[in-house]
Protein backbone atom coordinates (compact mmCIF):
# COMPACT_ATOMS: atom_id res chain seq x y z
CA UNK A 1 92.74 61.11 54.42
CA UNK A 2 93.00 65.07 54.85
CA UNK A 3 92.81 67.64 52.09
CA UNK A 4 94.65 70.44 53.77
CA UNK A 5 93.99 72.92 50.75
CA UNK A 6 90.28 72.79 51.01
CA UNK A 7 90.08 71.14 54.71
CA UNK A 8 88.19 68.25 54.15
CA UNK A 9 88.61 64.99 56.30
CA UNK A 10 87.71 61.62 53.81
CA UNK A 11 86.41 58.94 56.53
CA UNK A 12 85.40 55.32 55.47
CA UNK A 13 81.98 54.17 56.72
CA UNK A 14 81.51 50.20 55.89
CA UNK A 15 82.11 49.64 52.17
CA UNK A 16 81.40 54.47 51.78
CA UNK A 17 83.79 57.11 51.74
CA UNK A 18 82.13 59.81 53.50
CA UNK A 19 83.35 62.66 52.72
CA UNK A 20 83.31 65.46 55.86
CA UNK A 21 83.92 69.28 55.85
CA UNK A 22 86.53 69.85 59.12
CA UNK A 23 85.61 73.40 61.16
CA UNK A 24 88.32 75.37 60.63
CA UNK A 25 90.69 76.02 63.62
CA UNK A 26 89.54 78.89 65.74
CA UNK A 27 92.77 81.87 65.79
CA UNK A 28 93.55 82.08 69.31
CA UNK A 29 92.53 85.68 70.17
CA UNK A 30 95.79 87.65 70.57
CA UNK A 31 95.79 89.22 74.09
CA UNK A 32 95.39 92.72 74.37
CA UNK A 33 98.39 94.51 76.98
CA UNK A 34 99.12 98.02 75.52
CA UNK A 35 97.31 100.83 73.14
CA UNK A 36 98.90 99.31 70.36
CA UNK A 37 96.96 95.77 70.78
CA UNK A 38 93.12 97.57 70.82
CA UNK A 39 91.35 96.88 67.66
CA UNK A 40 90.80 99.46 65.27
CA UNK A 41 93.67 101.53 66.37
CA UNK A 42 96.54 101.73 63.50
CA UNK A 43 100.29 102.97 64.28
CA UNK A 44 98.76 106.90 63.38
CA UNK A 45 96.31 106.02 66.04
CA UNK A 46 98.00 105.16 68.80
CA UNK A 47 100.95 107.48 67.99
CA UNK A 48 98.18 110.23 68.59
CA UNK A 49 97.00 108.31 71.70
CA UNK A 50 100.29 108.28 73.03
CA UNK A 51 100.98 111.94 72.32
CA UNK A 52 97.90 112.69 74.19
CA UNK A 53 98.66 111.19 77.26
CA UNK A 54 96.64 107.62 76.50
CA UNK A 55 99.47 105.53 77.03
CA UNK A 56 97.66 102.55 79.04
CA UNK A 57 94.77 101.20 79.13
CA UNK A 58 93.90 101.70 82.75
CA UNK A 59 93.68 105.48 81.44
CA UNK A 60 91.48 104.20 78.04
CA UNK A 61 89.22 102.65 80.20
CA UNK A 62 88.14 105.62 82.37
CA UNK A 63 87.90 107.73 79.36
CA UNK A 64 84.53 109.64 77.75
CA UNK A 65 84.20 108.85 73.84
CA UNK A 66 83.80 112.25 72.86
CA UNK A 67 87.48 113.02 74.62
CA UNK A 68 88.87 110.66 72.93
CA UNK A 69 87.82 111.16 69.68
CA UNK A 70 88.59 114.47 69.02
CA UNK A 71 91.97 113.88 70.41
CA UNK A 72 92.79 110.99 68.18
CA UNK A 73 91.04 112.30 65.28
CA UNK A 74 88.51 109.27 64.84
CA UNK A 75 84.68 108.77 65.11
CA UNK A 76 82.74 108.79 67.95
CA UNK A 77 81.71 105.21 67.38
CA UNK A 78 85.37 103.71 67.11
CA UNK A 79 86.02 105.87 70.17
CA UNK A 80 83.46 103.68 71.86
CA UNK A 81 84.79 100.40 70.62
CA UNK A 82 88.50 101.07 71.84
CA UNK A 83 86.92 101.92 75.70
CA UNK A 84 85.06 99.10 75.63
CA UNK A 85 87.48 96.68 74.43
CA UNK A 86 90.13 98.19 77.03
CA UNK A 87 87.44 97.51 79.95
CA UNK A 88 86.92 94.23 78.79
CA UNK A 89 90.86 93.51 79.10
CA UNK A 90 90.99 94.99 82.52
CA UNK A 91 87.75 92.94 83.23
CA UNK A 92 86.25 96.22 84.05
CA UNK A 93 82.69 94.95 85.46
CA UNK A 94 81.11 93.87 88.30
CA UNK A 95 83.53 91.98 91.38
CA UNK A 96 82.99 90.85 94.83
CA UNK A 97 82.97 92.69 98.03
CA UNK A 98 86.72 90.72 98.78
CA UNK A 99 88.28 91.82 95.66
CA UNK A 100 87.51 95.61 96.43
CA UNK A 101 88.95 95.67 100.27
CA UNK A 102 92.16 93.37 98.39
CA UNK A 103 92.68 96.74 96.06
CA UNK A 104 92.38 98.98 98.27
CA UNK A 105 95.23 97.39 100.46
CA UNK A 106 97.17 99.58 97.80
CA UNK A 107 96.13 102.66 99.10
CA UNK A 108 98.41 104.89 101.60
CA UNK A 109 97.94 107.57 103.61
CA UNK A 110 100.28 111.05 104.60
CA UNK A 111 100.63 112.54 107.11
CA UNK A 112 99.19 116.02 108.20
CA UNK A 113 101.65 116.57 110.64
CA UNK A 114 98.86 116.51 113.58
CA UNK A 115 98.46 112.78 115.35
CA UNK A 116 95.22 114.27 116.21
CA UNK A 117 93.99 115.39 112.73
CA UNK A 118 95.53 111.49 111.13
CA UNK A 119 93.23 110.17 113.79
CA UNK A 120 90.05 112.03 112.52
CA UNK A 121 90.97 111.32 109.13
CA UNK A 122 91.47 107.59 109.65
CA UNK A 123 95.44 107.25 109.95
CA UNK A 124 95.98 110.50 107.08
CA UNK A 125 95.34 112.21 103.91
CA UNK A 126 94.80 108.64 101.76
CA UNK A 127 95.36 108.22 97.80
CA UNK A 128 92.63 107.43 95.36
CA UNK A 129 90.62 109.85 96.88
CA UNK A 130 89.08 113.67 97.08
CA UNK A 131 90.42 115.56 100.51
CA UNK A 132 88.58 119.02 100.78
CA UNK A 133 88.83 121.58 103.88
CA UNK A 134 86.28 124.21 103.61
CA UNK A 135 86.30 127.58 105.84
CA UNK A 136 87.07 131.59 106.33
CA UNK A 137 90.18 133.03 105.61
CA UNK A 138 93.06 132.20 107.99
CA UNK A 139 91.35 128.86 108.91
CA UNK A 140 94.15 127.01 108.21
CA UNK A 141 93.29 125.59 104.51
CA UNK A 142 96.38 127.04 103.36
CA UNK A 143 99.05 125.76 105.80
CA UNK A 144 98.03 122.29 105.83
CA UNK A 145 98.40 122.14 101.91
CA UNK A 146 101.99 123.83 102.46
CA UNK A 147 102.54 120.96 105.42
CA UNK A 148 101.45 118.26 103.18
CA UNK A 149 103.75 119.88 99.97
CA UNK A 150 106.64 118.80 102.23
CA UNK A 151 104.89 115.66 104.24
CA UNK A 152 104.75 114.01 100.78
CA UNK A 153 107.95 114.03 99.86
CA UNK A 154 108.99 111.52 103.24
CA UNK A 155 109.21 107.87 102.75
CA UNK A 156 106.41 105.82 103.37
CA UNK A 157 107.49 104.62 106.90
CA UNK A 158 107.89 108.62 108.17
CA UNK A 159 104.06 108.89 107.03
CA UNK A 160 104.83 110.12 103.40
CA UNK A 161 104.23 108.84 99.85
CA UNK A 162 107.82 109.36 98.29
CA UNK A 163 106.96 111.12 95.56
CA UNK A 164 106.97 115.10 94.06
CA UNK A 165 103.93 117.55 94.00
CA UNK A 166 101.90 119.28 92.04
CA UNK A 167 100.01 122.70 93.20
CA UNK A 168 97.91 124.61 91.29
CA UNK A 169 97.39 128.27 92.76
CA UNK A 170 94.36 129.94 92.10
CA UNK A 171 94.52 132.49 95.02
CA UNK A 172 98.10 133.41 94.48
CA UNK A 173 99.07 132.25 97.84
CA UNK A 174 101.46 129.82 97.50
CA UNK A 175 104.48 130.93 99.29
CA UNK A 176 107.77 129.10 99.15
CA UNK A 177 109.03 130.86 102.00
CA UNK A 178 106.52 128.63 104.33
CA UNK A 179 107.44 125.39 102.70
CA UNK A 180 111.44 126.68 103.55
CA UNK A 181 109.84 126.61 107.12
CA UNK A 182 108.41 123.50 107.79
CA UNK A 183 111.21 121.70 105.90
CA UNK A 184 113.67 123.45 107.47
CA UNK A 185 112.22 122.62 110.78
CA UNK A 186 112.41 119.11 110.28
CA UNK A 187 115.99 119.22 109.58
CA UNK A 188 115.31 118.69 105.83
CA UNK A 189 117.24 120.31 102.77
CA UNK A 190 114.51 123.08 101.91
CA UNK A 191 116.17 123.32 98.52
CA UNK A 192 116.00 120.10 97.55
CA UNK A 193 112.04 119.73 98.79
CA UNK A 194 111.16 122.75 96.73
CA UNK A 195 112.84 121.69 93.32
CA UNK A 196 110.18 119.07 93.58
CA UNK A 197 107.35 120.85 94.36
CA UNK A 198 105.52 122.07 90.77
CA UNK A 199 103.36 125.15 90.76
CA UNK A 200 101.05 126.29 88.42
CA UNK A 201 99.54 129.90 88.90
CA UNK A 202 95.90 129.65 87.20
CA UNK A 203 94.69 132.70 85.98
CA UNK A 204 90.62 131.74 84.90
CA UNK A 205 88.55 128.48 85.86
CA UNK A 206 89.39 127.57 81.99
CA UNK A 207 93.38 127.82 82.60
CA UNK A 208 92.43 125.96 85.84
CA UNK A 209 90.85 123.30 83.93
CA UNK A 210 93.31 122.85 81.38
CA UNK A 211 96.45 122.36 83.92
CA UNK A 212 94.48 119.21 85.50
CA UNK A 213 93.52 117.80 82.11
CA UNK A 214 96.85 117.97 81.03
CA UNK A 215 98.53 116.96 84.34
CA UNK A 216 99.06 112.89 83.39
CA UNK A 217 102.52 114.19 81.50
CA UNK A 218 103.59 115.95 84.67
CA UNK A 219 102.31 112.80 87.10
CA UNK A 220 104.18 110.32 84.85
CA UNK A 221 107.35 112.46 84.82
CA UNK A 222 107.79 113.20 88.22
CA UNK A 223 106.03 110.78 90.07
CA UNK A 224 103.30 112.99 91.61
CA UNK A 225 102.03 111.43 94.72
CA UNK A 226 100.07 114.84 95.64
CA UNK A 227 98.17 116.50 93.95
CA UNK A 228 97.37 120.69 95.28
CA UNK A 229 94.41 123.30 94.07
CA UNK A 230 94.41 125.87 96.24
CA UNK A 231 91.44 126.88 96.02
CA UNK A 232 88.52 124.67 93.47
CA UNK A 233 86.47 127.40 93.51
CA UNK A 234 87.71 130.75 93.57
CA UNK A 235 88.18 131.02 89.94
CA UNK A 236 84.70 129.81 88.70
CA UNK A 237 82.94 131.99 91.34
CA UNK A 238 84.92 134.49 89.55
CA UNK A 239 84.43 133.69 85.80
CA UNK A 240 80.63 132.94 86.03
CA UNK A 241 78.31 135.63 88.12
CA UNK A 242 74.87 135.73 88.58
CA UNK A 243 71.99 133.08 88.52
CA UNK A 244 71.64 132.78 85.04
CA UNK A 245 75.41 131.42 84.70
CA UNK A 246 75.29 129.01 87.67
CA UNK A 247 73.54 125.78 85.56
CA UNK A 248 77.24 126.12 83.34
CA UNK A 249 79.28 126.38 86.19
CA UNK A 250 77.82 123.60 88.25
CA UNK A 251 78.63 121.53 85.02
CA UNK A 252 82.23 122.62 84.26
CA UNK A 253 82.59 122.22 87.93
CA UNK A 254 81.27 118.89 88.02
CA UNK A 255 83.39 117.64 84.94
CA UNK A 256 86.77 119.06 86.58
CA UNK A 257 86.18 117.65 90.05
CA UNK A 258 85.58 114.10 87.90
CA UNK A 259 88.99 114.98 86.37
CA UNK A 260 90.66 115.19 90.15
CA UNK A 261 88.81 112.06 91.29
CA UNK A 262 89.99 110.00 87.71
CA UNK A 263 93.78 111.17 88.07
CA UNK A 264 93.69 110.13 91.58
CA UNK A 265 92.35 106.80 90.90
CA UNK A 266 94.70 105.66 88.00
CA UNK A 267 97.57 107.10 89.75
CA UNK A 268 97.23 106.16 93.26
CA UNK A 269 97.40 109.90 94.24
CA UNK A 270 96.60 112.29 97.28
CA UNK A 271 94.25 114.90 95.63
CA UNK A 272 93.76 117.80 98.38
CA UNK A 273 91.53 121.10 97.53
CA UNK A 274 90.46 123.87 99.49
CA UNK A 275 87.09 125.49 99.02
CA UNK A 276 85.82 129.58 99.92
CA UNK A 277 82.82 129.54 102.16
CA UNK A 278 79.48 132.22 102.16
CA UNK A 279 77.53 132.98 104.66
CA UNK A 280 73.96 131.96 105.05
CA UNK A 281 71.55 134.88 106.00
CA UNK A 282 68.80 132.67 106.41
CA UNK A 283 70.41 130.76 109.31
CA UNK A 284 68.95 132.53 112.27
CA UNK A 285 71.04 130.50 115.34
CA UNK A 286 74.10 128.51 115.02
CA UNK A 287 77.05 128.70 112.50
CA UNK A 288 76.26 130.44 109.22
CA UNK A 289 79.29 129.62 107.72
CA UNK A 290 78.41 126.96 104.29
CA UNK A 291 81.05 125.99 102.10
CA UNK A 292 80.72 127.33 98.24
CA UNK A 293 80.20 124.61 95.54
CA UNK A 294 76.78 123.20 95.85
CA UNK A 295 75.86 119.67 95.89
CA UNK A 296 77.85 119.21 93.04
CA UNK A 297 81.32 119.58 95.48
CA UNK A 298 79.74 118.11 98.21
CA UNK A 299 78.77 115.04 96.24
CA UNK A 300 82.31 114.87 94.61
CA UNK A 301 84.33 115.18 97.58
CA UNK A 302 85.32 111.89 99.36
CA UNK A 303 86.40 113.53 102.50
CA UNK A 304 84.80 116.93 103.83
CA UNK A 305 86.51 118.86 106.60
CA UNK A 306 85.37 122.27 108.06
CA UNK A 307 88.20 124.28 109.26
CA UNK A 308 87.93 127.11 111.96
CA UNK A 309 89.97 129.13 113.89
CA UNK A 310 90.26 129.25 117.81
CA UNK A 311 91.78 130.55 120.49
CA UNK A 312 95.73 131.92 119.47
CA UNK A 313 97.37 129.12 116.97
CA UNK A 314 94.69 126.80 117.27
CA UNK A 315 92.14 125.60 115.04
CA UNK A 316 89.38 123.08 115.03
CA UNK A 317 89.06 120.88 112.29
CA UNK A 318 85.91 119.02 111.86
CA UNK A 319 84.78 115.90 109.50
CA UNK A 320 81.30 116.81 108.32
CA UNK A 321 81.21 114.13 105.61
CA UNK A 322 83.19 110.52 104.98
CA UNK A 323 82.17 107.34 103.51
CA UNK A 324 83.64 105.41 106.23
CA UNK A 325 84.67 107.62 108.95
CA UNK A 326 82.60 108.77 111.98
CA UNK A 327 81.78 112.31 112.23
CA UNK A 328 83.95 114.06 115.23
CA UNK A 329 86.19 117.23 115.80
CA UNK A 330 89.98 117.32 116.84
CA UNK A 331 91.78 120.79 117.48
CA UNK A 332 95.28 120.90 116.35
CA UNK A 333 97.58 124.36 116.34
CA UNK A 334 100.11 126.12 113.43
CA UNK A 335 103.44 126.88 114.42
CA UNK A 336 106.56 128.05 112.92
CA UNK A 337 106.81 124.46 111.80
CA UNK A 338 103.82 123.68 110.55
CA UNK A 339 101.32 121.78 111.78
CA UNK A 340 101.29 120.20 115.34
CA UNK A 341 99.36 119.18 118.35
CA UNK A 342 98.08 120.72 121.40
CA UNK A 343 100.60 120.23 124.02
């Protein structure tokens, strides 16, 4: 006999009625899918999460607690709790080898324009990753981000990613005149190419930063597949001078280049930046030429390439750094058109 007020189960033993308490039934734990579902976060909450751009929790997950608690208005410690319940739902921890290569069967690649640069690069510029060409002026840095503006915008099986663009211009050399080229060279409606190309002019290395951490409205919008900053570095070579600034700019640096590397991860995007070079005085024979950043950028970048002009419209592009890729050289030229190779 059951007593289902007080839950306990009445069982006859020989001639005894034993009486025994029952465990209560365990509440199936409710599965967690959207902001809405994390623990500790009420409909004020998430309505602030949502406002801010924290609308999944693939973005939750990569988040810092500080971030996240002054944008939602709530202590650092239930900050923590809401990341680490969204990793758990993801099943954000260690995975085999298998799993990895399976994922990043998701990643595509666009083209440069250049069969000869795709090659060196492994088949293209590819998503969920940091693209950087470093060199002197008129190297080229420039017109492959204007080549790729319009490169993007083809459907996957022409080498593109279907999707829009975002560039961020930090030089004031974005020209839409060039993109008119290229596109118009293809036999593509120019207009229609640059109504989905979305430029930012940034004035200071803070404006600079705030455009990228505000960019997931923009991304979501549009459907950025690439994303521009022409160049990473100008700015905060600008803003901070002299040795005594440098430990603060390495670390804004450092924190804005994360930025880049976290939107291109949780939106499958093409992130391409140029970088300024200096010259080394204390490099006696060979090329003095080293690119500007420190081992902050160099650490950061996925992909480093070293641009350098040559003989009329040619330039030599050269992969000094890649996680997969052998080092080597390929020499492509920059016509009317954009981008091509040597005939």
């Amino acid at each position: 006999m059951k007593n289902s007020e007080d839950e306990f189960q009445v069982e006859l033993k020989g001639e005894k009625a034993v009486v025994v308490k029952e465990a209560p039934e365990k509440k199936k734990d409710k599965k967690i899918t959207s902001v809405s579902d994390l623990p500790g976060v009420g409909e004020a909450t998430a309505s602030k999460l949502l406002d801010a751009g924290y609308d999944s929790l693939e973005v939750l997950a990569v988040s810092m607690p500080e971030e996240l608690a002054e944008v939602a208005g709530i202590g650092e410690a239930t900050a923590v709790k809401i990341i680490s319940v969204a990793r758990e739902a993801l099943e954000m921890g260690y995975e085999t080898g298998d799993k990895v290569l399976e994922r990043r069967k998701a990643i595509a690649r666009v083209s440069t324009g250049s069969k000869e640069l795709d090659a060196l690069l492994g088949g293209g510029i590819e998503t969920q990753a940091i693209t950087e060409t470093f060199g002197k002026y008129s190297s080229g840095k420039t017109q492959l981000a204007f080549q790729l503006c319009v490169n993007a915008q083809l459907p996957l099986e022409e080498g593109g990613l279907a999707g829009e663009v975002l560039f961020i211009d930090t030089e004031n050399t974005f020209r839409p005149e060039r993109i008119v080229q290229i596109a118009e060279d293809r036999g593509l409606n120019s207009d229609e190419i640059l109504k989905r190309v979305h430029v930012a002019r940034s004035w200071n290395s803070a404006h600079q930063i705030v455009l990228v951490d505000k960019a997931d409205e923009m991304i979501k919008k549009h459907n950025i597949k690439l994303m521009v900053v022409d160049s990473v570095t100008s700015a905060f070579r600008s803003d901070y001078i002299g040795r005594g600034t440098l430990a603060e700019r390495q670390q804004k640096l450092n924190k804005h280049l994360h930025m880049l590397q976290k939107l291109a991860d949780v939106y499958n995007l093409v992130v391409y930046i140029t970088n300024q070079v200096m010259d080394r005085p204390d490099i006696l024979f060979g090329d003095p030429t080293a690119p500007v950043g420190g081992n902050v950028l160099a650490h950061q970048a996925t992909y480093r390439v070293y641009l350098r002009r040559s003989k009329e419209d040619r330039r030599i592009a050269k992969l000094v750094d890649s996680p997969n890729l052998p080092d080597g050289e390929c020499v492509f030229r920059i016509t009317t058109g954009g981008l091509a190779d040597v005939e």
